[in-house]
Protein backbone atom coordinates (compact mmCIF):
# COMPACT_ATOMS: atom_id res chain seq x y z
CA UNK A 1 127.15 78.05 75.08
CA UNK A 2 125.29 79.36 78.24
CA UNK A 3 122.74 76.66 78.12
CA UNK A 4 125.93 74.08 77.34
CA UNK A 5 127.44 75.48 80.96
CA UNK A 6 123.66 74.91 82.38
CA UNK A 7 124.72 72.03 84.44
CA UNK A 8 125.39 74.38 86.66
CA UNK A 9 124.57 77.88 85.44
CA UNK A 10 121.20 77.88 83.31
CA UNK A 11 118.54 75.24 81.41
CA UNK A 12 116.41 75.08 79.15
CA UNK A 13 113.59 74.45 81.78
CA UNK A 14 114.63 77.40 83.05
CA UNK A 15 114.28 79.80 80.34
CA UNK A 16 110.58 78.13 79.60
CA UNK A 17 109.92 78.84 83.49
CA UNK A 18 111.02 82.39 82.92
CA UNK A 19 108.70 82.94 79.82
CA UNK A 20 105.72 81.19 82.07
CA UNK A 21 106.30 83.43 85.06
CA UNK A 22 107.11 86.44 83.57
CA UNK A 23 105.95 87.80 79.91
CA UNK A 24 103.14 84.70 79.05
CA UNK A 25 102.07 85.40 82.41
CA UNK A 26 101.56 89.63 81.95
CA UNK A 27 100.11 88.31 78.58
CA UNK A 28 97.61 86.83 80.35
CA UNK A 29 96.23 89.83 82.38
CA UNK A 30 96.13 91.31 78.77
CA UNK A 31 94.42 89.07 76.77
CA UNK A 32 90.94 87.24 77.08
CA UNK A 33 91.32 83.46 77.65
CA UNK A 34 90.00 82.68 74.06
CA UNK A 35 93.19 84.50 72.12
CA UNK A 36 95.17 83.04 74.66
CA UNK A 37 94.35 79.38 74.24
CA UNK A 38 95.80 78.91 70.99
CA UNK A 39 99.21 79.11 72.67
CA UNK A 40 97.83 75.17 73.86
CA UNK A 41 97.31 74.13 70.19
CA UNK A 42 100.98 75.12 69.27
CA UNK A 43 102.04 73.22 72.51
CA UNK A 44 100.37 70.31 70.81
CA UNK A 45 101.72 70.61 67.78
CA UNK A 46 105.20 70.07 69.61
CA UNK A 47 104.98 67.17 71.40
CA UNK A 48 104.26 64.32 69.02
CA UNK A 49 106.43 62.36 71.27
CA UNK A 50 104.08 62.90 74.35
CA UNK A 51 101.17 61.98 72.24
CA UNK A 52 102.14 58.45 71.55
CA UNK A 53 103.21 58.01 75.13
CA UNK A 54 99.65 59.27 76.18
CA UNK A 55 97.98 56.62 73.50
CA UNK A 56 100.43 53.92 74.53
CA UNK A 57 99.17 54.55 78.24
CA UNK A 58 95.47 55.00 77.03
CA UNK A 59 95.61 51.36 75.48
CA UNK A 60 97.74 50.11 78.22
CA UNK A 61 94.52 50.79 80.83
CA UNK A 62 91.72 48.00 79.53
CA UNK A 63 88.94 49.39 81.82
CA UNK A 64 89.55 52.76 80.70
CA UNK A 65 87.20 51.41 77.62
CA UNK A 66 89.31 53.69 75.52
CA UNK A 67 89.43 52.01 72.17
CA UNK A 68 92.14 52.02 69.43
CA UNK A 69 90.59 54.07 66.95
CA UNK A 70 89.49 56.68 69.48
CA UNK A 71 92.83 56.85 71.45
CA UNK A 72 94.58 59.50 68.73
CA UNK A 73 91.87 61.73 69.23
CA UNK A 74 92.03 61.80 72.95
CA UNK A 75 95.17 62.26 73.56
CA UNK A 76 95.08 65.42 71.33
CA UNK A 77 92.21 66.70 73.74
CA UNK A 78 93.99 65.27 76.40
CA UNK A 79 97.65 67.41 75.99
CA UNK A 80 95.66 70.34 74.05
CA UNK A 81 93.58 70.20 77.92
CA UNK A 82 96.93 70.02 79.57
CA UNK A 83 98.56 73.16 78.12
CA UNK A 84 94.67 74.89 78.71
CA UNK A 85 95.33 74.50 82.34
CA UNK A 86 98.34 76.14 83.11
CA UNK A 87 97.13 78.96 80.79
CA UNK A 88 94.43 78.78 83.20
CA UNK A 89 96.97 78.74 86.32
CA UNK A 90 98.39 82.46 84.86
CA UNK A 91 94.60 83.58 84.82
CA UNK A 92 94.35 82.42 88.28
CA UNK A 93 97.45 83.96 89.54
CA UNK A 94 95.94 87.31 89.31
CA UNK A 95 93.03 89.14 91.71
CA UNK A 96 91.30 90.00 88.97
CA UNK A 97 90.48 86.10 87.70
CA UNK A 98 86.87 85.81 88.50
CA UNK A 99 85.72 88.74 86.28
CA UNK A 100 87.14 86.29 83.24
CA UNK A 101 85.88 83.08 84.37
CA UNK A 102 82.75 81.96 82.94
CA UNK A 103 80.54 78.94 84.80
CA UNK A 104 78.29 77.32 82.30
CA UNK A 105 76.57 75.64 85.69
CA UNK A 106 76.69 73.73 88.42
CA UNK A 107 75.01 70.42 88.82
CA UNK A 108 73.61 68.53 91.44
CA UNK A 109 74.46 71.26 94.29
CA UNK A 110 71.54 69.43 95.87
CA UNK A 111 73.82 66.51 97.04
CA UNK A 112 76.37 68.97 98.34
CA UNK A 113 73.75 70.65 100.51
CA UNK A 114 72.63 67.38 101.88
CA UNK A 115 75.79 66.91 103.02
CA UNK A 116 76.72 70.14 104.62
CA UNK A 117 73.18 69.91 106.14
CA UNK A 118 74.31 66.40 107.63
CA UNK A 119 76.46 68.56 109.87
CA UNK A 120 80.06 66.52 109.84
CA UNK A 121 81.46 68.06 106.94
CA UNK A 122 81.97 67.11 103.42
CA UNK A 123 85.11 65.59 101.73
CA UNK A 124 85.00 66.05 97.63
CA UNK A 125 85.87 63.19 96.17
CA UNK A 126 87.81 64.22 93.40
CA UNK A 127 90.51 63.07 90.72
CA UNK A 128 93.08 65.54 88.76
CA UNK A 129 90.80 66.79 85.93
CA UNK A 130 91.51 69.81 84.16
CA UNK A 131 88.81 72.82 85.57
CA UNK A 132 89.44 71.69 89.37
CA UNK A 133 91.68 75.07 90.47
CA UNK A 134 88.89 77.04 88.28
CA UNK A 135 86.02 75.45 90.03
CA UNK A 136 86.68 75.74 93.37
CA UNK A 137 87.89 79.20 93.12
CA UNK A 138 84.13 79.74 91.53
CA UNK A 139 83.12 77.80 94.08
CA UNK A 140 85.21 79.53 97.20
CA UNK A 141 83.44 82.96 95.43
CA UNK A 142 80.27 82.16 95.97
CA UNK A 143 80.40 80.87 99.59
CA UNK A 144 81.37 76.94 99.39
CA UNK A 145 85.23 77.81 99.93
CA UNK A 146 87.26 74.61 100.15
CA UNK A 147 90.26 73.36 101.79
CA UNK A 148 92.75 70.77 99.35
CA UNK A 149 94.71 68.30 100.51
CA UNK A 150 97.58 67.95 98.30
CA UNK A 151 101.27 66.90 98.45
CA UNK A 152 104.24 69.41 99.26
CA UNK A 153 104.95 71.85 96.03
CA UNK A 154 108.75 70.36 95.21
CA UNK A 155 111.73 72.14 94.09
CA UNK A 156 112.49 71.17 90.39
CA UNK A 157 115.21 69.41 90.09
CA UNK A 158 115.93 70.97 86.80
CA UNK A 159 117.05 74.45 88.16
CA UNK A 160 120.52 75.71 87.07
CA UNK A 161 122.35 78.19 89.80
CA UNK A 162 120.98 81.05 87.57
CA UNK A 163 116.92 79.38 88.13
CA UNK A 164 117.38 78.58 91.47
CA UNK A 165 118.69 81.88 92.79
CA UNK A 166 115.86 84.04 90.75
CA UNK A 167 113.00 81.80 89.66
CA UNK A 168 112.54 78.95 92.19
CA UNK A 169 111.01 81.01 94.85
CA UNK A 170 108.75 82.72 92.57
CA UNK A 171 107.60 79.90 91.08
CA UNK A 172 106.61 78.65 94.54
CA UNK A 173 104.50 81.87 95.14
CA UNK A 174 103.25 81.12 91.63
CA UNK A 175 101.45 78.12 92.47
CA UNK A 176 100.66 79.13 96.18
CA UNK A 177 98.21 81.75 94.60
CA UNK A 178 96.70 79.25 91.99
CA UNK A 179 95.85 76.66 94.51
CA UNK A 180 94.61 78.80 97.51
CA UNK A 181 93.47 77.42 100.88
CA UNK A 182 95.87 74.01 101.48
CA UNK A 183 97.31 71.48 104.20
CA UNK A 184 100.28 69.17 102.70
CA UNK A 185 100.18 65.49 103.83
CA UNK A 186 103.81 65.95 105.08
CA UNK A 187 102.33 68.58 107.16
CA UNK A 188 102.52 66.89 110.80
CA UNK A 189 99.26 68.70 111.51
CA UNK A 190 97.53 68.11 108.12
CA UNK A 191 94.70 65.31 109.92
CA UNK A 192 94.05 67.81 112.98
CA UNK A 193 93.48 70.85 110.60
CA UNK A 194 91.36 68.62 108.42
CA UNK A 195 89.54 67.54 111.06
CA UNK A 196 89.34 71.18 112.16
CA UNK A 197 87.87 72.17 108.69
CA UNK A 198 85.29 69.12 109.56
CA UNK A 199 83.97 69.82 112.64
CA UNK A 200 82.97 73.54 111.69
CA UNK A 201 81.01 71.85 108.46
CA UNK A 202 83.70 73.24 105.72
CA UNK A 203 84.47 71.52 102.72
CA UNK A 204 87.87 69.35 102.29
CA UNK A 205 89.41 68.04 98.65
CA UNK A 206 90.81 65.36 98.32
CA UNK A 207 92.30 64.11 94.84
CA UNK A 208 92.17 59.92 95.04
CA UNK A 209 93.31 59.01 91.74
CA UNK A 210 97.13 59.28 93.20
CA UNK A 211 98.68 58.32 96.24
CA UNK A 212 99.88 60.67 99.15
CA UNK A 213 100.29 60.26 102.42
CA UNK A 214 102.54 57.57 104.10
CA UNK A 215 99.33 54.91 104.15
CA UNK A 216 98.42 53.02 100.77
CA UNK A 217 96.09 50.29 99.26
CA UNK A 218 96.62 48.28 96.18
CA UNK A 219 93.55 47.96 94.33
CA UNK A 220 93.08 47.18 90.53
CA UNK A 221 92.47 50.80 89.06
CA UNK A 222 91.33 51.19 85.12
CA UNK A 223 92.72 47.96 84.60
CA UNK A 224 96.31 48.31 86.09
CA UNK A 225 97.82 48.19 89.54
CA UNK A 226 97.25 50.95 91.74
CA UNK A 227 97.76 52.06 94.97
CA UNK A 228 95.22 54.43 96.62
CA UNK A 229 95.40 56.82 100.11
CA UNK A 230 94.34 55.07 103.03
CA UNK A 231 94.77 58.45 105.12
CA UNK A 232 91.15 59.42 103.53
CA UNK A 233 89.05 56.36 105.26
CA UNK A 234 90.61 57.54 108.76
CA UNK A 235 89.21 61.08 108.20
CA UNK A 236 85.78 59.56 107.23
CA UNK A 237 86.08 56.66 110.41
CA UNK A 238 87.08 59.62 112.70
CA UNK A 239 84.73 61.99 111.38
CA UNK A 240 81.70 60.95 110.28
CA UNK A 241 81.57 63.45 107.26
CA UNK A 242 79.93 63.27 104.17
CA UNK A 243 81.90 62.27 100.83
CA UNK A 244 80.56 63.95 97.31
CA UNK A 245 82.05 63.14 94.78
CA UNK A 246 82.78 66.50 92.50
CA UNK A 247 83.11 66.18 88.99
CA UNK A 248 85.10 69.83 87.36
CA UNK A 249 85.36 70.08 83.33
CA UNK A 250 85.76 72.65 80.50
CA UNK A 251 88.19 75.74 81.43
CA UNK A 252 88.31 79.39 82.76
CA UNK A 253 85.77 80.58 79.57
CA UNK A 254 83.54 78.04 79.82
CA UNK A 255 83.37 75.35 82.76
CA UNK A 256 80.77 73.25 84.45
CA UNK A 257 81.05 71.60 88.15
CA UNK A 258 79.26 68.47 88.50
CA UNK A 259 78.32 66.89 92.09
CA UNK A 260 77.31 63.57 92.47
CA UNK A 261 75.06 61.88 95.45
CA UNK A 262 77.01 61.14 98.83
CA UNK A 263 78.48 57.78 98.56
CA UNK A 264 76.71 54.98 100.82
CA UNK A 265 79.70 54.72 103.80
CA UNK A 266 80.04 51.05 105.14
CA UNK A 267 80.55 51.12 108.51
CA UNK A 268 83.92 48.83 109.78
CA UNK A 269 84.55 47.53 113.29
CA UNK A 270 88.61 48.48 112.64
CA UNK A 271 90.54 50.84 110.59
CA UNK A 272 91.91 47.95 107.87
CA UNK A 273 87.49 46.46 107.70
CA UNK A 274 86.90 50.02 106.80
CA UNK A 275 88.78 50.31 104.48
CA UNK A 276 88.46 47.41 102.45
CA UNK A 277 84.62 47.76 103.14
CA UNK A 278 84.29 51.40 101.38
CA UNK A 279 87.79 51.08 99.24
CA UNK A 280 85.99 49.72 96.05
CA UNK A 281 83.13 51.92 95.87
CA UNK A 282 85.63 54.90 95.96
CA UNK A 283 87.79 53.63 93.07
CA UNK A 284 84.84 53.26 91.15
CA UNK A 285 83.14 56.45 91.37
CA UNK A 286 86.88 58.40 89.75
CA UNK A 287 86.63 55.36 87.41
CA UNK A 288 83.50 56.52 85.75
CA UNK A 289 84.46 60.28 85.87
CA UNK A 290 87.56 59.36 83.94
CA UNK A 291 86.02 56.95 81.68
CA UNK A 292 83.29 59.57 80.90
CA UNK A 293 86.00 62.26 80.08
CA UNK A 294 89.10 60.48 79.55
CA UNK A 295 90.36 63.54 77.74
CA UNK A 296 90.21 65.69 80.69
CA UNK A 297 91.59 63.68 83.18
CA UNK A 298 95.39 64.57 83.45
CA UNK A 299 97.71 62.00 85.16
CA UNK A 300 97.65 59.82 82.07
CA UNK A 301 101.03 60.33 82.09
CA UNK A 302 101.80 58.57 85.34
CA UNK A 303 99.41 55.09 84.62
């Protein structure tokens, strides 16, 4: 009956929220990773309905190269991945995360250094795959710490009075402690503190498989229409930095960062030329990551 009232008092989303924040959460500081993870399978074993969406949106992307026989499969790794990550988010949430995480290595540093050692900063060129808040807190630990670009947190719309008054804010916290060192676009000095983060040769991520920002591009991505940020080509025009693409996979027990070689930047006479100059090789870098390891790549939902 109190969930009945919940259009104003209390949800369901709200008593999952509580069990997140509060007892999974303490579970987490309690239990290693690998007797934790099992909570994901049972999560799995739940959403049969977000499974066939997943395939339907698997087979719906041609240049994904994802076919039918396969696409069952991956979207069980894909939504088993999914609930992996925010048991990874509790791990995160506490001070004493990096004792439990476990790096399996880290590729191609090489190209990273060549691109700190070019002296204009680096922006990571990344996409939303599942070990990216593990990785760069590994990475922040052992001296590369990075600054993410990333869209406001938003209040869930789903609160009852009952949420809103005891869990909203704490949720908020919550995922201010997972993600660490940020600027939101809406932030009317996100480009200067960028550019800030540039100029003393820091490191700046930048998911581009989803758009943010008020500028966009529409450009054919996996197959379907996209739009991409345009507000990343300005920072590169302005800046001159280097752009490495970064490559995070696995989870907090066992995870591997992958850098790629700085991409070849065209240079443009005007802001629109650059753009369309150094657009396509963008997409296609975060094409091949996700068509490499379409199971770990988590805005399937949203194609």
């Amino acid at each position: 009956m109190l969930i009945l009232m919940a259009g104003a008092l209390l949800t369901v989303d709200d008593l999952l929220w509580f069990l997140y924040l509060y007892p999974l959460r303490f579970l987490s500081v309690l239990t290693p990773p690998a007797l934790i993870y099992p909570l994901g399978n049972l999560y799995q074993l739940c959403a049969r309905k977000r499974r066939a969406k997943a395939i339907d949106r698997m087979l719906g992307a041609p240049s994904a190269g994802i076919a039918r026989d396969r696409a069952p499969r991956i979207a069980s790794k894909f939504l088993a991945n999914s609930s992996f990550r925010m048991l990874d988010d509790l791990i995160l949430s506490w001070p004493s995360c990096t004792r439990r995480m476990r790096c399996l290595g880290i590729d191609g540093i090489e190209h990273l250094e060549r691109g700190k050692a070019a002296g204009k900063g680096v922006i990571l060129l990344t996409a939303h795959f599942s070990a990216c808040r593990v990785a760069k807190r590994h990475l922040a630990r052992i001296g590369y710490p990075i600054l993410t670009v990333r869209q406001e947190i938003s209040k869930g719309e789903w609160w009852g009075r009952l949420g809103r008054r005891i869990l909203e804010r704490r949720r908020v916290n919550f995922l201010h402690a997972i993600i660490g060192e940020s600027v939101y676009v809406q932030d009317p000095g996100c480009t200067l503190k960028i550019l800030r983060t540039l100029r003393t040769t820091g490191l700046v991520d930048i998911h581009f498989d989803m758009p943010s920002g008020s500028g966009t591009r529409p450009w054919p991505f996996l197959g379907v229409p996209w739009r991409f940020p345009t507000g990343i080509f300005e920072l590169v025009r302005l800046s001159g930095c280097a752009v490495v693409p970064m490559l995070c996979l696995g989870r907090s027990s066992a995870f591997r960062i992958v850098f790629g070689p700085m991409l070849d930047i065209v240079s443009a006479p005007g802001r629109d030329e650059f753009v369309s100059a150094n657009l396509p090789a963008f997409v296609e870098t975060i094409e091949k990551q996700i068509r490499d390891y379409p199971e770990e790549w988590q805005q399937w939902m949203t194609i």
